[in-house]
C-alpha atoms as a PDB file:
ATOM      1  CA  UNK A   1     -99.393  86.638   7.124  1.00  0.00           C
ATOM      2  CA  UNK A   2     -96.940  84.883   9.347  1.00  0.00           C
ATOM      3  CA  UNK A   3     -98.175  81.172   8.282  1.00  0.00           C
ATOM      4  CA  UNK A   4     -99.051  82.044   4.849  1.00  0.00           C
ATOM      5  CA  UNK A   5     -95.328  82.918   4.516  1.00  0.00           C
ATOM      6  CA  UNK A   6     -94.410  79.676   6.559  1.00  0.00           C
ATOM      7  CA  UNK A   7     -96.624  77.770   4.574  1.00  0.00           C
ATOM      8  CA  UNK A   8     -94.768  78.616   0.940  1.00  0.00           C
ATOM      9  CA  UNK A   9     -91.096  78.202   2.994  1.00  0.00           C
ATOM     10  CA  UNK A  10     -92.371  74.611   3.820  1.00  0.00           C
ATOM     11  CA  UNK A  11     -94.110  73.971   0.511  1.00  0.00           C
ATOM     12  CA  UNK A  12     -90.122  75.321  -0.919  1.00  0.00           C
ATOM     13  CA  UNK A  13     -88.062  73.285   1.671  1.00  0.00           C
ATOM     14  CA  UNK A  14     -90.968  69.769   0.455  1.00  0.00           C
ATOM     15  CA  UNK A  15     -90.115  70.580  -2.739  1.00  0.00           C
ATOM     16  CA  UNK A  16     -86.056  71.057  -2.550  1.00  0.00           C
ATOM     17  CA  UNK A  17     -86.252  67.669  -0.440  1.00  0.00           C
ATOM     18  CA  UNK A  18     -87.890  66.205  -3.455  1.00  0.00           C
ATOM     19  CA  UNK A  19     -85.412  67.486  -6.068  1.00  0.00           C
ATOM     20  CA  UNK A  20     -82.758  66.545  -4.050  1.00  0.00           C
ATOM     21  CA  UNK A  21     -84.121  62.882  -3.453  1.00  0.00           C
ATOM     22  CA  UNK A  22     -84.348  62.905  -7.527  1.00  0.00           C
ATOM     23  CA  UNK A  23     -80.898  63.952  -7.891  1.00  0.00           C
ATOM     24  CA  UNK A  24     -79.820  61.693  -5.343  1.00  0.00           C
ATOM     25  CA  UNK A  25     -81.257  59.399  -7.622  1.00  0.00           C
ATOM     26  CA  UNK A  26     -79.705  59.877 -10.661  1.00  0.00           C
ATOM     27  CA  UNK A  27     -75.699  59.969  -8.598  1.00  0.00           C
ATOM     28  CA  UNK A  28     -73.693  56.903  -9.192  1.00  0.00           C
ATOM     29  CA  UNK A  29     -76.397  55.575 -12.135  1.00  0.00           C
ATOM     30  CA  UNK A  30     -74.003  54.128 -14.769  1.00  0.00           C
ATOM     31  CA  UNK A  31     -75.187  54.383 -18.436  1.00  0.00           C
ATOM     32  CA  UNK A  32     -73.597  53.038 -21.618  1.00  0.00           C
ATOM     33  CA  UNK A  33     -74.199  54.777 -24.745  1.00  0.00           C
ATOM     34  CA  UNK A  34     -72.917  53.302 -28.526  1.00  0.00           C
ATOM     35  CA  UNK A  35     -72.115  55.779 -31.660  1.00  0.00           C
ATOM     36  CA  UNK A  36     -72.039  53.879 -34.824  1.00  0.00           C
ATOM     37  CA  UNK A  37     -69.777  55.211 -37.394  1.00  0.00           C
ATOM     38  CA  UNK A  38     -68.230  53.773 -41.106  1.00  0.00           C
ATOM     39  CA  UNK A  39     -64.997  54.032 -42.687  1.00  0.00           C
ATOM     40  CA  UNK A  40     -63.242  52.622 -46.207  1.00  0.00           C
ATOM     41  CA  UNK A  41     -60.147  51.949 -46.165  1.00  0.00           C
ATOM     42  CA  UNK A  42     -57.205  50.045 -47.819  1.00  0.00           C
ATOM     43  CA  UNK A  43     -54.441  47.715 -46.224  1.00  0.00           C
ATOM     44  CA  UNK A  44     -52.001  44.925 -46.653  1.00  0.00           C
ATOM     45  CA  UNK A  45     -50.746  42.505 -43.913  1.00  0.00           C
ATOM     46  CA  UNK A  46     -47.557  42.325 -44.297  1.00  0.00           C
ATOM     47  CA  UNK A  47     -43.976  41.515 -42.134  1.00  0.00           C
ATOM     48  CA  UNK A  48     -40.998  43.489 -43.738  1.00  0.00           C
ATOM     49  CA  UNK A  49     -38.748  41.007 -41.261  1.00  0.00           C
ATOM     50  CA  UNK A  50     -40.576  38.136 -43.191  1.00  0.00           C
ATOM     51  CA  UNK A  51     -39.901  36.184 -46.545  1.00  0.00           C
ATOM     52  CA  UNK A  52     -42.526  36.978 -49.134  1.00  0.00           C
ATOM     53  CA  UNK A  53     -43.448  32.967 -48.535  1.00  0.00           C
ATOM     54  CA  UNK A  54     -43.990  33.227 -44.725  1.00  0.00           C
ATOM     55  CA  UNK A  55     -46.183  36.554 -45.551  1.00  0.00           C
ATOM     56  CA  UNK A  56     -48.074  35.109 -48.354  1.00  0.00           C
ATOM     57  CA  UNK A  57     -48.394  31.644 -45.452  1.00  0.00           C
ATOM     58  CA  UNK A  58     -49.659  33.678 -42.943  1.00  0.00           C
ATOM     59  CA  UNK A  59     -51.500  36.530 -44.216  1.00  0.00           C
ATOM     60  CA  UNK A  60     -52.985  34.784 -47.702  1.00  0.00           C
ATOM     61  CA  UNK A  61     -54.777  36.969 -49.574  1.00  0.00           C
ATOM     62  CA  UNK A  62     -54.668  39.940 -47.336  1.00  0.00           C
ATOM     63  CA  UNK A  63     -50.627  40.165 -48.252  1.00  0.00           C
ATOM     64  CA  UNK A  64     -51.754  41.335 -51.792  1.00  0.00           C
ATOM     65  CA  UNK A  65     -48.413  43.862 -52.478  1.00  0.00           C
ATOM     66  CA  UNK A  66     -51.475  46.245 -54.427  1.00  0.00           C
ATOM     67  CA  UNK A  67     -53.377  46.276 -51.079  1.00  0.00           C
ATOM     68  CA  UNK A  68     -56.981  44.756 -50.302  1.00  0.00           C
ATOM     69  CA  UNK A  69     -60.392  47.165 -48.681  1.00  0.00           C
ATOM     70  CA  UNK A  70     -62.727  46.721 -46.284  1.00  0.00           C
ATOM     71  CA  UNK A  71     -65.773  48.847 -45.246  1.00  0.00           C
ATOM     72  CA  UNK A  72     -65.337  49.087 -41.779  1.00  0.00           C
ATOM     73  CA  UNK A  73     -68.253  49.902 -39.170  1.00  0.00           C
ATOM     74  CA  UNK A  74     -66.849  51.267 -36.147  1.00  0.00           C
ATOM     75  CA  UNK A  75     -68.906  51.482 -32.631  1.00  0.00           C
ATOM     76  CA  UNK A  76     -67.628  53.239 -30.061  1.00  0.00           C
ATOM     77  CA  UNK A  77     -69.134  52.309 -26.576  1.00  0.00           C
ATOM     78  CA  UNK A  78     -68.958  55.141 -23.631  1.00  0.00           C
ATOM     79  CA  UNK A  79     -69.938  54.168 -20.200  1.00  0.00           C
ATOM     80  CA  UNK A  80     -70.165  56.625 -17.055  1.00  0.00           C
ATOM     81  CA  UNK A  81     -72.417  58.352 -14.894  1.00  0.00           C
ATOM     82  CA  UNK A  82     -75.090  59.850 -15.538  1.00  0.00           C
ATOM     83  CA  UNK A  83     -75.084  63.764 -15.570  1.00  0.00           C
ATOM     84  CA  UNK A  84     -77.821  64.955 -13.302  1.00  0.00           C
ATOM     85  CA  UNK A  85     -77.484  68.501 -15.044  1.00  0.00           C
ATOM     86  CA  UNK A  86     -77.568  67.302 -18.461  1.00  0.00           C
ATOM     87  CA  UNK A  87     -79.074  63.770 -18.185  1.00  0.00           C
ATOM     88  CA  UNK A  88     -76.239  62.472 -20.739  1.00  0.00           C
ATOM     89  CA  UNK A  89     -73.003  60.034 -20.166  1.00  0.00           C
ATOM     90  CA  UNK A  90     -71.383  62.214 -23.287  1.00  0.00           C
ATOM     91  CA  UNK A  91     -73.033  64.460 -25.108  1.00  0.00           C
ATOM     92  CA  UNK A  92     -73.590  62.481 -28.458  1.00  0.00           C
ATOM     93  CA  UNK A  93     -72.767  65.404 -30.958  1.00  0.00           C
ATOM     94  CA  UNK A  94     -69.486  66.138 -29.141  1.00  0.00           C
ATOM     95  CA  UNK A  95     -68.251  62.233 -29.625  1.00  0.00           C
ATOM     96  CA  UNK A  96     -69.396  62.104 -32.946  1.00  0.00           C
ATOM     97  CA  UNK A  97     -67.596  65.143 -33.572  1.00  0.00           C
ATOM     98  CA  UNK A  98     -64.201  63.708 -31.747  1.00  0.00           C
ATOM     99  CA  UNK A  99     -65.118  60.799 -34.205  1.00  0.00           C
ATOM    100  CA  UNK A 100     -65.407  62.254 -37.383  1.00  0.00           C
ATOM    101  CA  UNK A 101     -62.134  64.676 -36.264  1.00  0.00           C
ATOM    102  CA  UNK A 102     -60.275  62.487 -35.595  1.00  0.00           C
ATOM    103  CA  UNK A 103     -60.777  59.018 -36.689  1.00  0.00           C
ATOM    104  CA  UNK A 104     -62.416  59.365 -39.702  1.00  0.00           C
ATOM    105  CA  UNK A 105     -60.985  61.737 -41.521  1.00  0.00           C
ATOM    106  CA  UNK A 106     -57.844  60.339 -40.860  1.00  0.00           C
ATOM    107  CA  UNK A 107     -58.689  56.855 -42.228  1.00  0.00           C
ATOM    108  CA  UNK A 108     -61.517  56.961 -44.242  1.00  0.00           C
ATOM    109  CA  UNK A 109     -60.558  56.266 -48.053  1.00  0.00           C
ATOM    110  CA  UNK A 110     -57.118  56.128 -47.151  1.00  0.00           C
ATOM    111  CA  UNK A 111     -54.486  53.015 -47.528  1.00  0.00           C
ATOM    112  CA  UNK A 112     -53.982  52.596 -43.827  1.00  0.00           C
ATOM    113  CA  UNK A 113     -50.281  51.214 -44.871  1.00  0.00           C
ATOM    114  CA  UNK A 114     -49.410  54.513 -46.747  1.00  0.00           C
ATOM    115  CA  UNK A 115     -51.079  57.184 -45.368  1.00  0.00           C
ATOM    116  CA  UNK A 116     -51.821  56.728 -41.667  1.00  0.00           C
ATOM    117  CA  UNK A 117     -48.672  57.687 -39.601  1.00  0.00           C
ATOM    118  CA  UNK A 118     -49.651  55.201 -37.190  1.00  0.00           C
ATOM    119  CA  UNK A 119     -49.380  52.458 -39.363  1.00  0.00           C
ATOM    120  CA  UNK A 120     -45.816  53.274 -40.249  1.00  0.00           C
ATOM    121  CA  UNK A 121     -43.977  50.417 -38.467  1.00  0.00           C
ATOM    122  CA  UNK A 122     -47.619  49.160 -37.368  1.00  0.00           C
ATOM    123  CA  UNK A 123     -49.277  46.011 -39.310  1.00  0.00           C
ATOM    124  CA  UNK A 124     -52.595  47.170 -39.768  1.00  0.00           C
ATOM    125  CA  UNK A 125     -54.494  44.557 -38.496  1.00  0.00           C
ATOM    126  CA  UNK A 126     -58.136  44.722 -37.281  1.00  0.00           C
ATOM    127  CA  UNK A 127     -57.009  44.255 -34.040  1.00  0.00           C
ATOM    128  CA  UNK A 128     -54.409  46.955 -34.210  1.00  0.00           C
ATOM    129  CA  UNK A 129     -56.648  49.593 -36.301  1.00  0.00           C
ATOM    130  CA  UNK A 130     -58.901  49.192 -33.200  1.00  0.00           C
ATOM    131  CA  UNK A 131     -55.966  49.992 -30.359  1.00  0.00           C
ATOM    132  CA  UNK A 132     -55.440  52.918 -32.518  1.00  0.00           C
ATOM    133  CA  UNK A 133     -58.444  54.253 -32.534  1.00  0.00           C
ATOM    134  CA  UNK A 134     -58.795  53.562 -28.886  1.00  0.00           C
ATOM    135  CA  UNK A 135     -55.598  55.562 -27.945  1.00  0.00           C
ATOM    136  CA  UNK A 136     -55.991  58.517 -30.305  1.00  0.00           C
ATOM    137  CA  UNK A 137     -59.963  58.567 -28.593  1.00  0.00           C
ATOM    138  CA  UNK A 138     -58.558  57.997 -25.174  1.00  0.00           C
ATOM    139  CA  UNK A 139     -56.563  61.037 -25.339  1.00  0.00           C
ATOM    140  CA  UNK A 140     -59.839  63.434 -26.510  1.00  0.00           C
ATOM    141  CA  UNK A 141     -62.643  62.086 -23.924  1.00  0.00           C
ATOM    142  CA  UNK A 142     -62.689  62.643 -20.119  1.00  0.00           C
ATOM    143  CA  UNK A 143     -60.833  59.763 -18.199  1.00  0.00           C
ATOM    144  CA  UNK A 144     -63.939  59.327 -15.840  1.00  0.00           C
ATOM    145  CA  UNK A 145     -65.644  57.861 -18.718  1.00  0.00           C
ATOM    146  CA  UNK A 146     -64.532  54.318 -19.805  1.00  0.00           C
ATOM    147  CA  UNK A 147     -64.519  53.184 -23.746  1.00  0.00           C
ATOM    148  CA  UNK A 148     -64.191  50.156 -26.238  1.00  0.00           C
ATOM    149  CA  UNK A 149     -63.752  50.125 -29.669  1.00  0.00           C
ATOM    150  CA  UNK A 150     -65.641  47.217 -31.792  1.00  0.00           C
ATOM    151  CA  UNK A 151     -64.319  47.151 -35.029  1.00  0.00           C
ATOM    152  CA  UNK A 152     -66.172  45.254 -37.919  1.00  0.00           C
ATOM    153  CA  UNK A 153     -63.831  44.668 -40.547  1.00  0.00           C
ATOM    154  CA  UNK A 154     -66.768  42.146 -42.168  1.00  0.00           C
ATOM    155  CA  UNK A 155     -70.196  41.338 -40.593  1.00  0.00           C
ATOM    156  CA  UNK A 156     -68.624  38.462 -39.527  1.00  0.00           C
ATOM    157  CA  UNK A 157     -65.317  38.846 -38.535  1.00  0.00           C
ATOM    158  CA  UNK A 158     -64.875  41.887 -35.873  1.00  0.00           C
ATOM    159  CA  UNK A 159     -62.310  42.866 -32.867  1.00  0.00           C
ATOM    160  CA  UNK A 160     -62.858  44.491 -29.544  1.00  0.00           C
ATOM    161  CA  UNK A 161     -60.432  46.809 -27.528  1.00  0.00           C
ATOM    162  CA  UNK A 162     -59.863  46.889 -24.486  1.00  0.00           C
ATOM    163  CA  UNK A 163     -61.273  43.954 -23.408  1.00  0.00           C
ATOM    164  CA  UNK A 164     -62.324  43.250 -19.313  1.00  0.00           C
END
């Protein structure tokens, strides 16, 4: 009886050692995951301190006074450890969530210009739509994690922030 009941302690103590070593493992393994997103929205470039020449130098077509759109795709990249309880970096439905919450139904079919507090005393630039969304997602996910924000205003013409 004595070894039989040895024998499952050390088959339990192999077997912990093993989990362990898998944990172990998975500690300090650095993942990136992406979340893909789209918006619509409406802006103008535009300089109040400017002359309507400099603007319309400057800023061409996208200083139209009745406003231009773009259909934006938005990809947010999250990078962290791995979770060895969950196996995730983020949980996926929770940043799409903070996404749609907060980003998207804030700018999508919106004039950025008019209707986006930020943009207030803000030109709405691609590169400043993205430091936006940065800093309003900064403040929702956990500061262990680090994120970017790439920000396609066209397929060819897109802006990263932060950058390394």
């Amino acid at each position: 009886m004595i070894n039989s009941l040895n024998k499952y302690r050390l088959n339990d103590l192999v077997l912990f050692n093993l989990c362990n070593k898998t944990l172990n493992k998975l500690k300090n393994k650095k993942a990136t995951i992406y979340r893909a997103e789209h918006f619509n929205a409406a802006h103008r470039l535009n300089n109040p301190n400017w002359s309507e020449e400099k603007n319309n130098k400057v800023f061409g077509k996208c200083n139209n006074e009745f406003y231009h759109g773009h259909n934006y795709e938005l990809i947010i990249k999250v990078t962290g450890d791995i979770d060895h309880e969950t196996g995730y970096v983020i949980d996926t439905k929770l940043l799409s969530d903070l996404i749609k919450t907060h980003v998207l139904n804030q700018f999508d079919h919106k004039n950025l210009n008019e209707q986006v507090p930020q943009f207030k005393d803000l030109n709405p630039t691609a590169e400043n739509i993205a430091v936006v969304i940065y800093e309003i997602l900064r403040e929702k996910i956990d500061n262990k994690l680090e994120i970017q924000i790439r920000l396609y205003e066209t397929p060819r013409n897109f802006v990263e922030f932060p950058v390394d």
